[in-house]
C-alpha atoms as a PDB file:
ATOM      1  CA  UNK A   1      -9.842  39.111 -22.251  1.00  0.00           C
ATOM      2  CA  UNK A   2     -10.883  41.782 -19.936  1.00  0.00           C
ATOM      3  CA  UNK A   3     -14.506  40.748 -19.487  1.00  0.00           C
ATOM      4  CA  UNK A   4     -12.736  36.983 -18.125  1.00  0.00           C
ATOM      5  CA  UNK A   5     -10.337  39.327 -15.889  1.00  0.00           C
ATOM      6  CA  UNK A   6     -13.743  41.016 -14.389  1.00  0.00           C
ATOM      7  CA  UNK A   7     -15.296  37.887 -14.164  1.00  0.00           C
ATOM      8  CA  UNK A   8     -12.342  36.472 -11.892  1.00  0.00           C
ATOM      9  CA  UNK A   9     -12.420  39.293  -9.792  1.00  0.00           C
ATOM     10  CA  UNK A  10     -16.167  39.164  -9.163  1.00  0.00           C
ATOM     11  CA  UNK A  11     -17.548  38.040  -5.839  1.00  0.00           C
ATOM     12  CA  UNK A  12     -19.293  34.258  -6.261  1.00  0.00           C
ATOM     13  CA  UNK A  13     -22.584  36.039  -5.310  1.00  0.00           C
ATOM     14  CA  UNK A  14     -22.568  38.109  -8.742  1.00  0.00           C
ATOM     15  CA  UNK A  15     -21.079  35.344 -10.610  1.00  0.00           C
ATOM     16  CA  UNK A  16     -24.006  32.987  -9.029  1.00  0.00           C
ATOM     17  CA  UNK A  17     -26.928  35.880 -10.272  1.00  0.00           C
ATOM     18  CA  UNK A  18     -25.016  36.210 -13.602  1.00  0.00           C
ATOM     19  CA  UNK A  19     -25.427  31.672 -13.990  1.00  0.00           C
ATOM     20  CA  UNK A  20     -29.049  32.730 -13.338  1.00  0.00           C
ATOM     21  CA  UNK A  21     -29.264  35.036 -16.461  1.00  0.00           C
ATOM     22  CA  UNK A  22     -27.956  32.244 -18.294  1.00  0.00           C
ATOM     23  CA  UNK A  23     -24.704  33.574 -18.871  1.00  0.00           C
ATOM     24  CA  UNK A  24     -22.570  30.452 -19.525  1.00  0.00           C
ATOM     25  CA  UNK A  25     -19.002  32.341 -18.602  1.00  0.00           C
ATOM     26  CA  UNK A  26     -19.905  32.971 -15.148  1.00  0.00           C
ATOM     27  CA  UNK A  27     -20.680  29.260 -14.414  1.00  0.00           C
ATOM     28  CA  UNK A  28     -17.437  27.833 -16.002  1.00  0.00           C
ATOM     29  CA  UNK A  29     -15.632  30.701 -14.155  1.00  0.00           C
ATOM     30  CA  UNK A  30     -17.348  28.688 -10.571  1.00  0.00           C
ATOM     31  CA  UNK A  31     -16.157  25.506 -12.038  1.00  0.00           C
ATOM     32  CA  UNK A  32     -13.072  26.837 -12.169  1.00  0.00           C
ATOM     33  CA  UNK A  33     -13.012  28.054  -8.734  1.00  0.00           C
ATOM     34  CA  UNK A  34     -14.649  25.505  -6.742  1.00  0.00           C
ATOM     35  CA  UNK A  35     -13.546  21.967  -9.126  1.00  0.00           C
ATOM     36  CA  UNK A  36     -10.047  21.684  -7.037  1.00  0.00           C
ATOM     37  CA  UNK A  37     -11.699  22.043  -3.405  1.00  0.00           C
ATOM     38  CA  UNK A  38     -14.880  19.954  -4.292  1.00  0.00           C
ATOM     39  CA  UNK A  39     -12.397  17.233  -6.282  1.00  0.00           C
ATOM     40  CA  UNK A  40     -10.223  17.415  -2.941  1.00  0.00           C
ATOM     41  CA  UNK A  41     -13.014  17.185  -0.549  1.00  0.00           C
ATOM     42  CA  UNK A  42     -14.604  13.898  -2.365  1.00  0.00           C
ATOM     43  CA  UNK A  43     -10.982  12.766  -3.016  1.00  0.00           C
ATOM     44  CA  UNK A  44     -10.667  12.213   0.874  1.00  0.00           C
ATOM     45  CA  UNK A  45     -13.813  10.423   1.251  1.00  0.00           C
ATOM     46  CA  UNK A  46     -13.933   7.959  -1.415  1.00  0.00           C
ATOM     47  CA  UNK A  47     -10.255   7.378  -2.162  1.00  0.00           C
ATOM     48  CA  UNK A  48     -10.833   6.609  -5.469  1.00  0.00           C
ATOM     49  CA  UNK A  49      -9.756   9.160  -8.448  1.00  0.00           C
ATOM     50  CA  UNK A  50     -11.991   7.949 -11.033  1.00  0.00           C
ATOM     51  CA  UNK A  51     -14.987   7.936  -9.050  1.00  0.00           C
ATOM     52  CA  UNK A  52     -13.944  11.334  -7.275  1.00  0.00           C
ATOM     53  CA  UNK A  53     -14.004  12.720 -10.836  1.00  0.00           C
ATOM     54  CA  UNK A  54     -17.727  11.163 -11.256  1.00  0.00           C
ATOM     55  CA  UNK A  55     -18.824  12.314  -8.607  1.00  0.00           C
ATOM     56  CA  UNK A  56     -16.963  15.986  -8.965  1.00  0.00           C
ATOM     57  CA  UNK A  57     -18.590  16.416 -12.152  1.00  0.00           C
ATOM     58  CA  UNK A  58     -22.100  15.302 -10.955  1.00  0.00           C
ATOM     59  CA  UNK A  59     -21.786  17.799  -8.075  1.00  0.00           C
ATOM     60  CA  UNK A  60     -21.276  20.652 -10.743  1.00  0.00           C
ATOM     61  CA  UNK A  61     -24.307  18.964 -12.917  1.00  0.00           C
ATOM     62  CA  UNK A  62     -26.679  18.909  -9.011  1.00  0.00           C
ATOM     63  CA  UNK A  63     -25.150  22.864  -8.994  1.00  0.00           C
ATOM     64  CA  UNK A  64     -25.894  24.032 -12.443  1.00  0.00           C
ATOM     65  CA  UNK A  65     -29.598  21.938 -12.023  1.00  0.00           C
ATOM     66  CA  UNK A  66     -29.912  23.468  -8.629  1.00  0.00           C
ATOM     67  CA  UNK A  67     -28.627  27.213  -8.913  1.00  0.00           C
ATOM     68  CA  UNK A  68     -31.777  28.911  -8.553  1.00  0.00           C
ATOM     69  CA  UNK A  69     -32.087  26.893  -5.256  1.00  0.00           C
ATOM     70  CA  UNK A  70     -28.489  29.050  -4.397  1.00  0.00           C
ATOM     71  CA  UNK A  71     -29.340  31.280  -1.481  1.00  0.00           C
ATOM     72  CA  UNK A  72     -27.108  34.435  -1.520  1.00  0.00           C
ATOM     73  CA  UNK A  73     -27.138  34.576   2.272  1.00  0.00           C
ATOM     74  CA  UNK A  74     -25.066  31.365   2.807  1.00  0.00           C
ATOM     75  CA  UNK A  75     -21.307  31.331   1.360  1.00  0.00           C
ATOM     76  CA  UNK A  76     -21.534  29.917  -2.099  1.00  0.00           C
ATOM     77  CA  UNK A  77     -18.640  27.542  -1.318  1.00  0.00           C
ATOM     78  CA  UNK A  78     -20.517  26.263   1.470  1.00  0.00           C
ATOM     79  CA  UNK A  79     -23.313  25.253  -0.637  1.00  0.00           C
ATOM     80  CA  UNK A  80     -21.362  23.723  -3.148  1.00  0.00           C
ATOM     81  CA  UNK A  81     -19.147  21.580  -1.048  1.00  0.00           C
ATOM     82  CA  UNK A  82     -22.123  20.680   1.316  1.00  0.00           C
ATOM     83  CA  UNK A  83     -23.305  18.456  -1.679  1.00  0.00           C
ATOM     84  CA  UNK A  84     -20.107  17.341  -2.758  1.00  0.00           C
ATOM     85  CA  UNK A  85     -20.120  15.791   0.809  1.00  0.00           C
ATOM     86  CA  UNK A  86     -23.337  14.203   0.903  1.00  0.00           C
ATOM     87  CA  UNK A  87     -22.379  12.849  -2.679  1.00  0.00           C
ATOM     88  CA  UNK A  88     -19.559  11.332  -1.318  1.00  0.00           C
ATOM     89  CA  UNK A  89     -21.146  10.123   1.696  1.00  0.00           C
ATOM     90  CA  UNK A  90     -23.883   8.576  -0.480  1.00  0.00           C
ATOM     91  CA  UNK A  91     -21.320   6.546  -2.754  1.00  0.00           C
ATOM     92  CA  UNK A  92     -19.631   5.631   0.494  1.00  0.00           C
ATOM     93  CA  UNK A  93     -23.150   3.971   2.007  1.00  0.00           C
ATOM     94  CA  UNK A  94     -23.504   2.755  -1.404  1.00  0.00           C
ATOM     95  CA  UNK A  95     -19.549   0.490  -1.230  1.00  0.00           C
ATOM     96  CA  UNK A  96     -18.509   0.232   1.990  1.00  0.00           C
ATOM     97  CA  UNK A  97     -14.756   1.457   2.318  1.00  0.00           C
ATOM     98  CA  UNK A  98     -12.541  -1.037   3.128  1.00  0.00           C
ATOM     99  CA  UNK A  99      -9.263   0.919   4.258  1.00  0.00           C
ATOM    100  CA  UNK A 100      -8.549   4.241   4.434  1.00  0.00           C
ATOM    101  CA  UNK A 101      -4.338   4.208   3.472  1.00  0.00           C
ATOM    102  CA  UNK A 102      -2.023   6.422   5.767  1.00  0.00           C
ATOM    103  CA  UNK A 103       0.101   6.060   2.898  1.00  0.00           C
ATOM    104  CA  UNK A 104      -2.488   7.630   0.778  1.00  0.00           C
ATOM    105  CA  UNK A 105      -4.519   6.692  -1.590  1.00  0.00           C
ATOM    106  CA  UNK A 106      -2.975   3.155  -3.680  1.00  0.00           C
ATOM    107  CA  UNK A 107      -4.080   5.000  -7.026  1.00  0.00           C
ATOM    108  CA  UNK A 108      -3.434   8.311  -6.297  1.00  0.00           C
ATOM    109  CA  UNK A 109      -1.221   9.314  -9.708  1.00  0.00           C
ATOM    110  CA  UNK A 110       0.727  12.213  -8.160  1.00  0.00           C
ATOM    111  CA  UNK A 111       3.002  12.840  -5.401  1.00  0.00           C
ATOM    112  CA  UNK A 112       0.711  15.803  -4.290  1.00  0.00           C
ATOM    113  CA  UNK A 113      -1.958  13.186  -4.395  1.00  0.00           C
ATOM    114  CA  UNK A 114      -0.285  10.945  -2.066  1.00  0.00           C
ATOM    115  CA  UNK A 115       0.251  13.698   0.240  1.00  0.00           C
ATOM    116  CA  UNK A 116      -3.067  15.294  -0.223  1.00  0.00           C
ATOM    117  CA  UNK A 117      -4.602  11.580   0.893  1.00  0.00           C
ATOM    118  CA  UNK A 118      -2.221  10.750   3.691  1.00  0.00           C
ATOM    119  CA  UNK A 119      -2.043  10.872   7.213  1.00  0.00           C
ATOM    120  CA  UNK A 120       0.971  11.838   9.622  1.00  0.00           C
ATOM    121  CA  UNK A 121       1.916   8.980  12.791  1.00  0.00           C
ATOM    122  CA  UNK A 122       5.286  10.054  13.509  1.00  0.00           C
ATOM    123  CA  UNK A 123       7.825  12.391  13.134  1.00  0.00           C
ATOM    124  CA  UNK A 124      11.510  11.863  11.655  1.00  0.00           C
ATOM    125  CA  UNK A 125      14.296  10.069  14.089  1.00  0.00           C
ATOM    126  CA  UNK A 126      12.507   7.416  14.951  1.00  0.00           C
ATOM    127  CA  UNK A 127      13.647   3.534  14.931  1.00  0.00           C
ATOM    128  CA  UNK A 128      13.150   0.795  12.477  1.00  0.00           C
ATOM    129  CA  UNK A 129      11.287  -1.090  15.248  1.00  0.00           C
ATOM    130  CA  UNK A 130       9.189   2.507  15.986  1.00  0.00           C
ATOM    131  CA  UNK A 131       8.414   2.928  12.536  1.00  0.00           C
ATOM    132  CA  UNK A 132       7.084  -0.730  12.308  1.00  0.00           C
ATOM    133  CA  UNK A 133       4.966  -0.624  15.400  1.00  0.00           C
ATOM    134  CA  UNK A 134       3.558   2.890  13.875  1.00  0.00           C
ATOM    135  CA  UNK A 135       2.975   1.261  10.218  1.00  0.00           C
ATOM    136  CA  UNK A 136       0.576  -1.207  12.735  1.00  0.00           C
ATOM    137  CA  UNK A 137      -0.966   1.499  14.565  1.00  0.00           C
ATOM    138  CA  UNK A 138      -1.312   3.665  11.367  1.00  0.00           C
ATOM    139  CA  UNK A 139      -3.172  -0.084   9.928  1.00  0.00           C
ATOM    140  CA  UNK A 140      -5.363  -0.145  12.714  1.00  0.00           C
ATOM    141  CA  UNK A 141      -6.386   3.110  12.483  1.00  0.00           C
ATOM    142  CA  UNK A 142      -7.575   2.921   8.903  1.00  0.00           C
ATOM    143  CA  UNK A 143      -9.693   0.145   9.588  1.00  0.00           C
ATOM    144  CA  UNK A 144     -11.023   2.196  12.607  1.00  0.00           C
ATOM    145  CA  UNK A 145     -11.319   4.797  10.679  1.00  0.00           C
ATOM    146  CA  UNK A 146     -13.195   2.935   7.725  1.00  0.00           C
ATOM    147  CA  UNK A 147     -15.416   1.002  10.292  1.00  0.00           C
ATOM    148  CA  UNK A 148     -17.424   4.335  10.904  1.00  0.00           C
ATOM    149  CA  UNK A 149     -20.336   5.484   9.577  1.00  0.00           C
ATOM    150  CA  UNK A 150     -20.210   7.864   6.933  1.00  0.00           C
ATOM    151  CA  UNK A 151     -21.162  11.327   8.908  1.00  0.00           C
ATOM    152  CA  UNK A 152     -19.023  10.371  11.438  1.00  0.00           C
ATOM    153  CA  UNK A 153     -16.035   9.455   9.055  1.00  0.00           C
ATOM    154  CA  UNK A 154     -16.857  13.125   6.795  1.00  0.00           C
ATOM    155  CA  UNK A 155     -16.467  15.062  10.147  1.00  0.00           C
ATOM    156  CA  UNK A 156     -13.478  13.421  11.945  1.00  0.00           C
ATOM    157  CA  UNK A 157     -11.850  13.525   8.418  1.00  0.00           C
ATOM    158  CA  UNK A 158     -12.493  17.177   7.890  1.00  0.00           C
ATOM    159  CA  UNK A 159     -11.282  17.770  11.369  1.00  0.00           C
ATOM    160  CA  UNK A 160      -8.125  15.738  11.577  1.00  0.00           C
ATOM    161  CA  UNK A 161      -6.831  15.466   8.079  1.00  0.00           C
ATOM    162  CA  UNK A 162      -8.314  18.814   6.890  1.00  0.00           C
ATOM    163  CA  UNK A 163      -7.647  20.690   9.835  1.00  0.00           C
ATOM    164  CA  UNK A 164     -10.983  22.429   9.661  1.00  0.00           C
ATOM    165  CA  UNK A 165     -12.780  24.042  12.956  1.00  0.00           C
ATOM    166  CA  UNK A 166     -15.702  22.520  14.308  1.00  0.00           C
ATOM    167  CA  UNK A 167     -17.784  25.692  12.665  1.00  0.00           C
ATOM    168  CA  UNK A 168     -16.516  25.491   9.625  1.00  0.00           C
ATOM    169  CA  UNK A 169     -17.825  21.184   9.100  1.00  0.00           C
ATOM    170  CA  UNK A 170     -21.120  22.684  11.032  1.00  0.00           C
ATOM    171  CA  UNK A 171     -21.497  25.162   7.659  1.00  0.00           C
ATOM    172  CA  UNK A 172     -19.998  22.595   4.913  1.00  0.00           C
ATOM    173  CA  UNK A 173     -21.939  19.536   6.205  1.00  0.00           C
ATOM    174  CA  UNK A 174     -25.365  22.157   7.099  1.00  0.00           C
ATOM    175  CA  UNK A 175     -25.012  20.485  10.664  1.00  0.00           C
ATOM    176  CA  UNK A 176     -25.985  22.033  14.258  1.00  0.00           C
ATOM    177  CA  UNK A 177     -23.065  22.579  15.479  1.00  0.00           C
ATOM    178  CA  UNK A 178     -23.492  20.725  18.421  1.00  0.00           C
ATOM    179  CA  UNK A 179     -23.910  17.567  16.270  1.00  0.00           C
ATOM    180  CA  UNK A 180     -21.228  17.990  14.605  1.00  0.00           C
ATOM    181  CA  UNK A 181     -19.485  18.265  18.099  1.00  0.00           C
ATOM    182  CA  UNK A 182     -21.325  15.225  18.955  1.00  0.00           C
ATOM    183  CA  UNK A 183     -20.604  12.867  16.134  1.00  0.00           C
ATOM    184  CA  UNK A 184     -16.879  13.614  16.228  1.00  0.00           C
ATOM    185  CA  UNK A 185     -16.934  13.234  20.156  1.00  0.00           C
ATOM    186  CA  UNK A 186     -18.703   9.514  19.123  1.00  0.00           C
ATOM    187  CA  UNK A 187     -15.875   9.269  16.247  1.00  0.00           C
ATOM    188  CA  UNK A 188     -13.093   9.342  18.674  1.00  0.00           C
ATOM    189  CA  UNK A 189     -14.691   7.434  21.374  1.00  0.00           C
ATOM    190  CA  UNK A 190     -15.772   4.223  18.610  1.00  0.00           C
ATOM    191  CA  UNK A 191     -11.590   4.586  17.421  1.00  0.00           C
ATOM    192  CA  UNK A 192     -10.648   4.565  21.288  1.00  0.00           C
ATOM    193  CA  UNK A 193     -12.757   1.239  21.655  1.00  0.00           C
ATOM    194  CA  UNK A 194     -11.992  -0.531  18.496  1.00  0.00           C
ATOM    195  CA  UNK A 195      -8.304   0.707  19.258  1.00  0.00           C
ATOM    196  CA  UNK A 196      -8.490  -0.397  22.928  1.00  0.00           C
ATOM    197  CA  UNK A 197      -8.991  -3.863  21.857  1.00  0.00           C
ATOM    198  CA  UNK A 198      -5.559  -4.331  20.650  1.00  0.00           C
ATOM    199  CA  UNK A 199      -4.097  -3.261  23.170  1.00  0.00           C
END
């Protein structure tokens, strides 16, 4: 019981160099740590539950395949959810996404699902005829949203719906970050255009 305690408490760095000795209780102890954000993360992207779980537990098969690969002077959970996302970004250029729901995802099984997988128009007080007019918007911006390509869709995702800092996708996504500037700057102007239109 104590040597799991130590384990938690060890830095991912140790726990990565302990995988590497072939010790089989540091590696589930990553799983452990890391299989909520890198289910999350893929979640997002594909909208799909069963094939976020596929592709969740072939990211941990790339990692434990790939550890020696690990460099110790990057943050672990960078490396991990950096292919996670091109995973998911791969499946996505692989089926085209039809919809992106701002009611979250149609299969998601649990209300922290729903909320995990939707995305916020409009605040409380508002009209019958606001909140319909919003439901359209909110329509139109899922197909926007599901028009773009896959790099672009990852960033302005982890920026608007994860809330993340332009640094932060630069280190997950092992992007310049001037590109990753870039692509979301070409995110939102391809949404202003397609959203222009029905105006």
């Amino acid at each position: 019981m104590s040597r799991l305690l130590d384990l938690a408490n060890l830095p991912d760095a140790d726990l990565v160099a302990r995988a590497l000795d072939g010790r089989e209780e540091a590696y589930r102890e990553l799983i452990r740590r890391y299989e909520r954000p890198v289910f999350s993360l893929i979640y997002r992207m594909v909208r799909d539950r069963e094939q976020a779980e596929d592709l969740a537990q072939e990211t941990f098969i790339k990692v434990l395949n790939n550890i020696e690969k690990y460099s110790p002077e990057f943050k672990f959970s960078s490396w991990i959810l950096k292919i996670a996302n091109n995973l998911a970004i791969d499946a996505l250029r692989r089926r085209r996404l039809d919809t992106i729901s701002i009611d979250g995802a149609a299969n998601a099984a649990t209300a922290a699902e729903v909320e995990a997988t939707s995305i916020e128009l409009a605040g409380g007080g508002e009209s019958a005829l606001d909140e319909l007019a919003n439901r359209e918007l909110g329509s139109a911006i899922e197909q926007a949203i599901a028009a773009l390509r896959p790099m672009y869709r990852s960033c302005i995702l982890m920026r608007h719906v994860d809330g993340r800092s332009y640094e932060e996708i630069a280190q997950l996504l092992d992007l310049p970050l001037g590109t990753v500037k870039t692509y979301i700057h070409r995110a939102r102007h391809e949404l202003r255009e397609k959203l222009e239109r029905l105006r």
